[in-house]
Protein backbone atom coordinates (compact mmCIF):
# COMPACT_ATOMS: atom_id res chain seq x y z
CA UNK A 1 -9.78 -4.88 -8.83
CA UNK A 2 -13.36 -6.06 -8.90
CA UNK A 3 -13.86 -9.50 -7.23
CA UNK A 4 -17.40 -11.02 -8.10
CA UNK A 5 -19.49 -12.94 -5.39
CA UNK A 6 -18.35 -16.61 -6.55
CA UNK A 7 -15.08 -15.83 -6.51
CA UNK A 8 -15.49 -14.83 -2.64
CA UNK A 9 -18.19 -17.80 -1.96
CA UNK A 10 -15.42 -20.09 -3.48
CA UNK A 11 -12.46 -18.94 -0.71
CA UNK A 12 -15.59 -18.82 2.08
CA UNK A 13 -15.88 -22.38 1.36
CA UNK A 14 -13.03 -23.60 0.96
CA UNK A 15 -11.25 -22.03 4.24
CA UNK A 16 -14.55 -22.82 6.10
CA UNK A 17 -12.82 -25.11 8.12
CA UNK A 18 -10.31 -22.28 9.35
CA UNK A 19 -12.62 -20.01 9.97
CA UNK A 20 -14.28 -22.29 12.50
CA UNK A 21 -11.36 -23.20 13.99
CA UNK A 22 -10.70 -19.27 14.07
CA UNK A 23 -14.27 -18.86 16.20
CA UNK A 24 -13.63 -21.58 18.29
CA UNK A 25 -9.96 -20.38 19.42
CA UNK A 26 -11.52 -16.90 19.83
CA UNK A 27 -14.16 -18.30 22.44
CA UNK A 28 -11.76 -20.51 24.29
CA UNK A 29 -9.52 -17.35 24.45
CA UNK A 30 -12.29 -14.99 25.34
CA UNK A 31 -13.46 -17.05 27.99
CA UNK A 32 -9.63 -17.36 29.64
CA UNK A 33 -9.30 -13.68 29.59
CA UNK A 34 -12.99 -13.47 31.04
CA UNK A 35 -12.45 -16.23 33.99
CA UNK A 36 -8.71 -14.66 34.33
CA UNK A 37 -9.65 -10.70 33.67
CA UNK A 38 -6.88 -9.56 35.83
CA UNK A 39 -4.56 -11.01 34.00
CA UNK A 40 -5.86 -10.11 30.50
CA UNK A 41 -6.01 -6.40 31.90
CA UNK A 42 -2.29 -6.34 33.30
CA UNK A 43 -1.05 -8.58 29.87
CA UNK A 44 -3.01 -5.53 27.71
CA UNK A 45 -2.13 -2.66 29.40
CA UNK A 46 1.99 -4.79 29.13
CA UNK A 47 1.31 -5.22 25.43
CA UNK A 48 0.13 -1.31 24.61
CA UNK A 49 3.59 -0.86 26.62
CA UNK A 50 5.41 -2.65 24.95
CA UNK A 51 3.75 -1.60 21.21
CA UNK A 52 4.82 2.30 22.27
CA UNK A 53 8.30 1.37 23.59
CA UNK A 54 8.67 -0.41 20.04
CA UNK A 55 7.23 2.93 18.28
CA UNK A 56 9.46 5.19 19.94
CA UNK A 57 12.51 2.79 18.79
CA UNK A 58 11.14 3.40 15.57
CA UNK A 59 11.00 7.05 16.01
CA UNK A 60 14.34 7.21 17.62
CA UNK A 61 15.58 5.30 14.01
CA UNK A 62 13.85 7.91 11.99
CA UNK A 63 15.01 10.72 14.01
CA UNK A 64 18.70 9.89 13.55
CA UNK A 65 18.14 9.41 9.70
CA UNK A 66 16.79 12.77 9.19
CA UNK A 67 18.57 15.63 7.52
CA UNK A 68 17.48 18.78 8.89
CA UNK A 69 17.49 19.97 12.65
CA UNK A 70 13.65 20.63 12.73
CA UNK A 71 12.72 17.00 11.11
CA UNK A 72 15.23 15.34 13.76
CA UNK A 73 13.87 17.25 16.92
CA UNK A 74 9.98 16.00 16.05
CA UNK A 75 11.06 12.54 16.03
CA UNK A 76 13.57 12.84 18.78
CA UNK A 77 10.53 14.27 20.81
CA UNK A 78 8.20 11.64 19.81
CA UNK A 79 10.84 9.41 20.22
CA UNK A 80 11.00 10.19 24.26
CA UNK A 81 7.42 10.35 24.51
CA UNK A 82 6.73 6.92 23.30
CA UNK A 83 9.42 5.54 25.46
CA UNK A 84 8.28 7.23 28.34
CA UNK A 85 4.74 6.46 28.23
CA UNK A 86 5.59 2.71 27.18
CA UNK A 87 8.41 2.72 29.98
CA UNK A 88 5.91 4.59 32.40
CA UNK A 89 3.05 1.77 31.75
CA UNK A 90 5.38 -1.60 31.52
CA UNK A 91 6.96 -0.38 35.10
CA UNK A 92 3.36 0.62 36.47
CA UNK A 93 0.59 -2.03 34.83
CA UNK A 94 -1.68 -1.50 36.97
CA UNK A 95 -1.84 2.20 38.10
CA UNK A 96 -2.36 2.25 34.50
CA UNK A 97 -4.91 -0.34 34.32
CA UNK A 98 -6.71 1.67 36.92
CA UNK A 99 -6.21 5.14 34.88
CA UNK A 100 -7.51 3.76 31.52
CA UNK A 101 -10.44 1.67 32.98
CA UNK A 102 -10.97 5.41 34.46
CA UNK A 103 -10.81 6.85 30.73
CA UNK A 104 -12.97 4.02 29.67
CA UNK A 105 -15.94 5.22 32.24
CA UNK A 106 -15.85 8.52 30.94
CA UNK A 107 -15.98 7.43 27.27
CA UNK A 108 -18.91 5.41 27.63
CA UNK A 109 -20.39 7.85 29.93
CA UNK A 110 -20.08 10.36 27.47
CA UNK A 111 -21.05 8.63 23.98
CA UNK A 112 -24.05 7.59 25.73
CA UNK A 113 -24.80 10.67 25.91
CA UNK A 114 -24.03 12.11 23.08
CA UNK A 115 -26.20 8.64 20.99
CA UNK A 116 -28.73 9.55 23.25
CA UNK A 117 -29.04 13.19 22.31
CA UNK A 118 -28.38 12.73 18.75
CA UNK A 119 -31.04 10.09 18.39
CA UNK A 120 -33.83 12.52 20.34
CA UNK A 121 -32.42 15.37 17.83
CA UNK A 122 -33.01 13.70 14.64
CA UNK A 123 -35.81 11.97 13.50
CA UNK A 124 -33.99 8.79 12.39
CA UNK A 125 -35.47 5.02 11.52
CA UNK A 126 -35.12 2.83 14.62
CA UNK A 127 -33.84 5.37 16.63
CA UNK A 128 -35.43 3.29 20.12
CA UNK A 129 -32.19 0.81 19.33
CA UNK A 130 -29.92 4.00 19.11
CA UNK A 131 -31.30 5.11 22.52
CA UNK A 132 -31.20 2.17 24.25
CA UNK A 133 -27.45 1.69 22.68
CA UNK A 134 -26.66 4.68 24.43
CA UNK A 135 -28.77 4.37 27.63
CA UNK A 136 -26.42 0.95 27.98
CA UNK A 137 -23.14 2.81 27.20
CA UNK A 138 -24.20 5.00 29.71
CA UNK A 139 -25.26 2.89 32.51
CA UNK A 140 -22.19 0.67 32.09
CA UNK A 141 -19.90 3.78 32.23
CA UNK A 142 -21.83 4.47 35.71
CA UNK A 143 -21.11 0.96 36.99
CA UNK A 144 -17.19 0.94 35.80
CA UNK A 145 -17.28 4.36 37.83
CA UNK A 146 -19.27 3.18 40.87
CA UNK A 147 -17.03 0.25 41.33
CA UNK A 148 -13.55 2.51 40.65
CA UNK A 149 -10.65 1.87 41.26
CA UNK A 150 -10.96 -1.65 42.07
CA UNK A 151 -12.93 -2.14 37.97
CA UNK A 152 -9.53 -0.89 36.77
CA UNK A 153 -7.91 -4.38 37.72
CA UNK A 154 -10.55 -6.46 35.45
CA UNK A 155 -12.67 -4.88 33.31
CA UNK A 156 -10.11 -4.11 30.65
CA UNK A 157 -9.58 -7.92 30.48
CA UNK A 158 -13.21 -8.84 30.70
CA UNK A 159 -14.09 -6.78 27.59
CA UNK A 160 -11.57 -8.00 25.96
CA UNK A 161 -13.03 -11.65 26.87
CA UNK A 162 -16.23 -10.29 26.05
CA UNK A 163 -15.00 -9.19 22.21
CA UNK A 164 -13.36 -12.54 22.02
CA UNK A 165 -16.32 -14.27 22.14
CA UNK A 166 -18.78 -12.44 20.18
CA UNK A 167 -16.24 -12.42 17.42
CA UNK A 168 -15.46 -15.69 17.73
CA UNK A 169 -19.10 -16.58 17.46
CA UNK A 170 -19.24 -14.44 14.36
CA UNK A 171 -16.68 -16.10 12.84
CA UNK A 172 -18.34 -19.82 13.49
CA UNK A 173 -21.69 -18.43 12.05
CA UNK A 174 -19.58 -17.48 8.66
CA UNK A 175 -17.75 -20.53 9.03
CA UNK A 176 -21.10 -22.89 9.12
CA UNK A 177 -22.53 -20.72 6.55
CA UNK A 178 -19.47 -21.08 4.14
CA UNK A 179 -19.72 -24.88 4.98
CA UNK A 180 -22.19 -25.01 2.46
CA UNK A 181 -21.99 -22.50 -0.26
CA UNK A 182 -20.84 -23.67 -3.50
């Protein structure tokens, strides 16, 4: 299916009005889970608990409706790990706050690394926004570190705040944008 451009500029403007409203909710909410981060972190790390628990339901279904042994003993398996893991987080939100804000440092850590390498090891066009991408990713995976375990309580929630708002924003700029296309 091949949508032309006024087709699309017609729903932009029409819906501009949502998708400022859209923006604007995504700011007010980013900025509650940003002045309220440990909340947002403990209400994330309850949500990814509760999105596994409902998984491994799933699985559990599946693994009763299968016909063979083999099939049936995956799901039951996958099953129990999903409920465990979802059980093991909603009962301990913020050990496992702390663990993943742990994981979090080490992923930034390490894909600043890695953009920082990869943009000294190829000669690519504007590669000084590719290093200082990862020179950030890196330094902010230092400071979650340096300030671990007590960053594991808010800086789940703050990102998400963070995210919130620059999408939000996004969505305004598109909004105002649409406002006037015809």
């Amino acid at each position: 299916m091949n949508i032309d451009n006024q087709t699309v500029a017609a729903q932009l403007h029409r819906n501009w009005r949502w998708y400022l409203l859209l923006g604007i909710g995504l700011i007010a909410l980013g900025t509650i889970a940003m002045l309220f981060s440990y909340t947002a972190t403990i209400f994330s790390v309850i949500t990814l608990a509760g999105l596994l628990i409902g998984i491994g339901i799933f699985e559990l279904v599946q693994a009763f409706k299968m016909r063979f042994w083999d099939k049936f003993l995956l799901h039951l398996i996958l099953a129990a790990l999903y409920l465990l893991a979802g059980g093991y987080m909603f009962m301990n939100p913020e050990l496992n706050a702390i663990t993943l804000t742990l994981l979090l440092a080490f992923f930034f850590a390490v894909s600043g690394i890695i953009k920082i390498i990869f943009a000294l090891a190829y000669n690519l066009p504007h590669r000084g926004w590719i290093i200082l991408s990862g020179a950030l990713s890196l330094l902010l995976g230092f400071l979650i570190w340096q300030q671990w375990p007590v960053s594991g309580l808010w800086t789940i929630g703050l990102f998400l705040g963070i995210d919130a708002i620059f999408v939000g924003w996004s969505w305004i700029i598109i909004a105002l944008r649409a406002k006037n296309l015809k």
